[in-house]
Protein backbone atom coordinates (compact mmCIF):
# COMPACT_ATOMS: atom_id res chain seq x y z
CA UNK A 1 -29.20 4.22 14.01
CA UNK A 2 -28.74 2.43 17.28
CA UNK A 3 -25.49 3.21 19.09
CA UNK A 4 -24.58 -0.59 18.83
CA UNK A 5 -24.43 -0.17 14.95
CA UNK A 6 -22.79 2.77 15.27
CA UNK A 7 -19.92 0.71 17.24
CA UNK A 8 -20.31 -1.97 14.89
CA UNK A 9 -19.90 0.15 11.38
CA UNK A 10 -16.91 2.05 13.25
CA UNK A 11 -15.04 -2.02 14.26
CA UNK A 12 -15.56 -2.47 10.87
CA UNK A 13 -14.32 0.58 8.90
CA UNK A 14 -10.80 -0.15 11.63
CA UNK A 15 -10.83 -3.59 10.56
CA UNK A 16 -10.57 -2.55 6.86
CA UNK A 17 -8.26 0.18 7.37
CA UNK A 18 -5.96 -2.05 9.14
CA UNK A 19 -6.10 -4.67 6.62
CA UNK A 20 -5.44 -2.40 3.78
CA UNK A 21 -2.76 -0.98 5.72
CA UNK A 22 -1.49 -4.61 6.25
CA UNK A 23 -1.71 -5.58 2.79
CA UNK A 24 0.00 -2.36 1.82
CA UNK A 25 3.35 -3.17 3.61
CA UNK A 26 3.29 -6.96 2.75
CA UNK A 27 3.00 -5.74 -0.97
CA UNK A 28 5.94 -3.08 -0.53
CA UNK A 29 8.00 -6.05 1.40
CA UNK A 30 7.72 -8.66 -1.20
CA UNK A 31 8.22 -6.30 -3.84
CA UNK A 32 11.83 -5.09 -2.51
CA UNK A 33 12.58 -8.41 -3.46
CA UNK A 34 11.54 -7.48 -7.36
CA UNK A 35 12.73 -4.21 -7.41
CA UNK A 36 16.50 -4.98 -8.11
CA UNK A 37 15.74 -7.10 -10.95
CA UNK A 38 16.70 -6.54 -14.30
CA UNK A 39 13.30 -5.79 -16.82
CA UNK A 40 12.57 -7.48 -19.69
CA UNK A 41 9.25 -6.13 -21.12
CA UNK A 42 7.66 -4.30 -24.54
CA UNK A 43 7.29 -0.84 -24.65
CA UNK A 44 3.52 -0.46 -26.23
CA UNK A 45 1.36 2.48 -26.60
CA UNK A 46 -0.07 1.98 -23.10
CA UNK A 47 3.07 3.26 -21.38
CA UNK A 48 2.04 5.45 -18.33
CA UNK A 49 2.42 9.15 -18.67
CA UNK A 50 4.80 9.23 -15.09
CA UNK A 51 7.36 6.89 -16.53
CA UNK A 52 7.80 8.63 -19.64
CA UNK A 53 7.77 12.01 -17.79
CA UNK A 54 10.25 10.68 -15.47
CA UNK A 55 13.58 12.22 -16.22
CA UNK A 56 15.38 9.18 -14.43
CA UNK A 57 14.26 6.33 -16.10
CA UNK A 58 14.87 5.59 -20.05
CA UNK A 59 14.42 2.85 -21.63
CA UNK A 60 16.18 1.40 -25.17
CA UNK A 61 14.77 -1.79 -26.36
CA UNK A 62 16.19 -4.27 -28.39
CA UNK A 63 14.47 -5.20 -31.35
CA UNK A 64 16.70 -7.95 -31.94
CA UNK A 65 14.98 -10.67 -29.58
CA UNK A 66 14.11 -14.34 -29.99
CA UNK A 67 11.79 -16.13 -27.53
CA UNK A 68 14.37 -18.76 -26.15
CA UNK A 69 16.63 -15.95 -25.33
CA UNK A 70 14.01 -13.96 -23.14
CA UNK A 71 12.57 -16.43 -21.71
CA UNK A 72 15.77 -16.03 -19.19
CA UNK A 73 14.59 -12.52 -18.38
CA UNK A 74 11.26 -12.53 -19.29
CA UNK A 75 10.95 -10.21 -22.72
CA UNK A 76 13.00 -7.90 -25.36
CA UNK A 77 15.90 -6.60 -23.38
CA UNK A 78 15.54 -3.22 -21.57
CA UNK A 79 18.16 -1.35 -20.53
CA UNK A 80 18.45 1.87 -18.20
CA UNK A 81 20.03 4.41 -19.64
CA UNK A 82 21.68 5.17 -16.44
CA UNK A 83 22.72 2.27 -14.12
CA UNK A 84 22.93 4.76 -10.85
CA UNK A 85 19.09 6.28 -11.76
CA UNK A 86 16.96 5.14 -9.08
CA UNK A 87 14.40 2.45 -9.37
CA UNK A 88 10.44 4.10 -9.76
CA UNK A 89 8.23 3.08 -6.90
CA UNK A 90 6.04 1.04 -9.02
CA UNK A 91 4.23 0.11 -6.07
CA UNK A 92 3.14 3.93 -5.48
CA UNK A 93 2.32 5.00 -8.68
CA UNK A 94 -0.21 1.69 -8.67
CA UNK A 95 -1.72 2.81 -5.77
CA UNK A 96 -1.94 6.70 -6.74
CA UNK A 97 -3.35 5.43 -10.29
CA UNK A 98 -6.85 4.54 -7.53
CA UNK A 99 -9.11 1.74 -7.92
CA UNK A 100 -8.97 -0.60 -11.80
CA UNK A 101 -12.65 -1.40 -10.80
CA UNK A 102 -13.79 1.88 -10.84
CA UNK A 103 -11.98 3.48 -14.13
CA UNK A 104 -13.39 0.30 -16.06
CA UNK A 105 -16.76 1.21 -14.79
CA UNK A 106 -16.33 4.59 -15.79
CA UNK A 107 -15.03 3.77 -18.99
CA UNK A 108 -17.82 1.83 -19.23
CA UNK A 109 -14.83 -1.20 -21.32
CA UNK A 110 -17.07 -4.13 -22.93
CA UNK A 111 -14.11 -6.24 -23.23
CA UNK A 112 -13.48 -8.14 -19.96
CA UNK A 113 -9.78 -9.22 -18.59
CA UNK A 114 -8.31 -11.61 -16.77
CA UNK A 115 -5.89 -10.62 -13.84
CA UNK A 116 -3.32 -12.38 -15.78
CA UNK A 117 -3.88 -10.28 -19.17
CA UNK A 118 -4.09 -6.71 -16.96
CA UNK A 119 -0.83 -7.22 -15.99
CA UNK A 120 0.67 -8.41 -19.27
CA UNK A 121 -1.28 -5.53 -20.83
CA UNK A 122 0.68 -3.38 -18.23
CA UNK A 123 3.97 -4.50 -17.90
CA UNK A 124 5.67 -1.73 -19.46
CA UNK A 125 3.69 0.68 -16.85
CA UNK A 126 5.01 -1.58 -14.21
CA UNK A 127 7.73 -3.97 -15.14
CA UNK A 128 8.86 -5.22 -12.00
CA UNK A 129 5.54 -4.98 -9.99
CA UNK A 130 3.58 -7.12 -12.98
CA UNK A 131 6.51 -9.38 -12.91
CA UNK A 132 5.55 -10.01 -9.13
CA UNK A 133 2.23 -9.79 -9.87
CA UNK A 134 2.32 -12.60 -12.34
CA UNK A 135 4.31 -15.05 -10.57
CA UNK A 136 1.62 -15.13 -7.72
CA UNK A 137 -1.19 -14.83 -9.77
CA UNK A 138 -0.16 -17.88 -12.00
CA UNK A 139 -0.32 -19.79 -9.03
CA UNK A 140 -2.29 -23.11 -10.20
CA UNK A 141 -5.30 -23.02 -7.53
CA UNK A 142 -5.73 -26.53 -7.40
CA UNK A 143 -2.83 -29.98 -7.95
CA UNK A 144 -4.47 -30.86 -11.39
CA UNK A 145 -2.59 -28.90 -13.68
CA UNK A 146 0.75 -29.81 -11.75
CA UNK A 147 -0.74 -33.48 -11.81
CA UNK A 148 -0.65 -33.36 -15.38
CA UNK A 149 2.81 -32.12 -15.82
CA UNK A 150 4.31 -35.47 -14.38
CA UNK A 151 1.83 -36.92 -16.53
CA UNK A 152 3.69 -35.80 -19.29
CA UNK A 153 7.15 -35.98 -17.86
CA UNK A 154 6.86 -40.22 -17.74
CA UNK A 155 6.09 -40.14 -20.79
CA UNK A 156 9.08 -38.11 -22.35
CA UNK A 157 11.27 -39.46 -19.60
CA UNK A 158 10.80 -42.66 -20.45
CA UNK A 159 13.02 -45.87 -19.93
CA UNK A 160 14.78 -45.68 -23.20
CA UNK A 161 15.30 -41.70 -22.52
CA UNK A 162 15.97 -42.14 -18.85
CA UNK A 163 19.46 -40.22 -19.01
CA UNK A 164 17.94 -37.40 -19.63
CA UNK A 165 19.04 -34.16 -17.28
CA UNK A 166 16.09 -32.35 -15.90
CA UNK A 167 16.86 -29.69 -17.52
CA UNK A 168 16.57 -31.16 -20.53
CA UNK A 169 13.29 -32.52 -19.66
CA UNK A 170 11.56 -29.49 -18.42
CA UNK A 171 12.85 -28.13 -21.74
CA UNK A 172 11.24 -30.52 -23.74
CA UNK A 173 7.73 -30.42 -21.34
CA UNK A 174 7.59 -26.17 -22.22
CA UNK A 175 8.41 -26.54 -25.40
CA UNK A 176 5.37 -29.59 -26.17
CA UNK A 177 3.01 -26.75 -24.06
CA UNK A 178 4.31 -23.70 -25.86
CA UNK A 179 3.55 -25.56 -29.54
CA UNK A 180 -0.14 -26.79 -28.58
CA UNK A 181 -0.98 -22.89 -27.46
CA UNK A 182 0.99 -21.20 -30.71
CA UNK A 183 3.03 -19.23 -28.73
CA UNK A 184 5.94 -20.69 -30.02
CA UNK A 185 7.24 -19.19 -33.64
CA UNK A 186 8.74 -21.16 -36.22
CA UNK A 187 11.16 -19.53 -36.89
CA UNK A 188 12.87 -18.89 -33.14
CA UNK A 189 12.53 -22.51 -32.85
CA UNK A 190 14.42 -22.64 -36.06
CA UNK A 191 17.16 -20.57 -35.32
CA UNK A 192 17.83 -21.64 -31.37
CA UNK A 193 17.85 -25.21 -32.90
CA UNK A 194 20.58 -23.85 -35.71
CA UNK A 195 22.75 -21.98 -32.63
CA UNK A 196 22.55 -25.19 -30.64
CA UNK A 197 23.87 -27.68 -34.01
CA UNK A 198 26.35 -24.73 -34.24
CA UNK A 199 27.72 -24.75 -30.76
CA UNK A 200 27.78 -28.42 -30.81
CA UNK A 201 29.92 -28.72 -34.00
CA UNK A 202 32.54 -26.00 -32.39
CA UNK A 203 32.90 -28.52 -29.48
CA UNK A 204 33.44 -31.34 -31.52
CA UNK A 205 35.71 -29.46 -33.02
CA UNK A 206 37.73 -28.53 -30.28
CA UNK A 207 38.54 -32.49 -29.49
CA UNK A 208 39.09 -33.26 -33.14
């Protein structure tokens, strides 16, 4: 090998090591942003071995949950069983865990997974990191999808609905996408639409 290559391979192992490095500290910047936020997720089976050896960090979920009142925070509650405990530094114990690609190809895994459904599939491992993870990823690459969406909205805002708060409207838009994909039960939908009569009747009440 020619001393020129041997310059070039060297520029380009830097480069990479730089980069990573680079990467590294934008990661551990953005995520300081997520780590004071409350968590939301499921514990599963899949829970990593360092958070449930971690004496610090507990978690008691709430069975109790309906989708309309996670959807605020993301999941069945969580809470720490000590508000003073330190927060884990997700972002380390990813980057200890080494390289996804290279477990799955050692696991030799038939099934295949989106970036998207690793992180779901994850989220009690790292509940604030996938929580970054899946805002950025869920990034629509191109206008279409957002294109669509005020589609949509002229047609539920429409001239005889055009009081409508946009609130209300972006309500009504997730709810019409939730139904069409069945991730909406019955039976939340149900019993957020019996709170709501409820809450309205104790209003009316109150001016009676």
């Amino acid at each position: 090998m020619s001393s020129e290559n041997v310059r070039k391979r060297k520029a380009t192992t830097k480069a990479l090591e730089n980069w990573i490095t680079t990467s590294i500290n934008l990661v551990k910047t953005e995520f300081a942003v997520y780590a004071s936020l409350e968590v939301n997720v499921e514990q599963n089976d899949d829970v990593h071995s360092a958070l449930l050896d971690n004496p610090q960090l507990h978690f008691e979920v709430d069975e109790s949950s309906n989708i309309f009142e996670d959807f605020i925070t993301g999941g069945p509650a969580i809470a720490a069983s000590s508000t003073t405990a330190p927060i884990l530094d997700e972002v380390e114990l990813y980057l200890s865990s080494g390289p996804e690609v290279l477990k799955y190809m050692d696991n030799g895994q038939e099934k295949t997974f989106t970036p998207l459904e690793w992180w779901v599939n994850h989220r009690s491992t790292y509940p604030r990191l996938s929580r970054m993870a899946l805002d950025y990823l869920s990034v629509p690459p191109t206008s279409v999808d957002v294109e669509r969406v005020f589609s949509k909205g002229r047609m539920v805002l429409s001239y005889l609905r055009n009081r409508l708060t946009p609130t209300t409207t972006r309500g009504l838009l997730c709810i019409n996408e939730w139904s069409s994909k069945g991730l909406l039960p019955e039976k939340d939908m149900l019993e957020w639409i019996r709170n709501v009569q409820e809450k309205v009747g104790e209003s009316e009440d109150e001016y009676e």
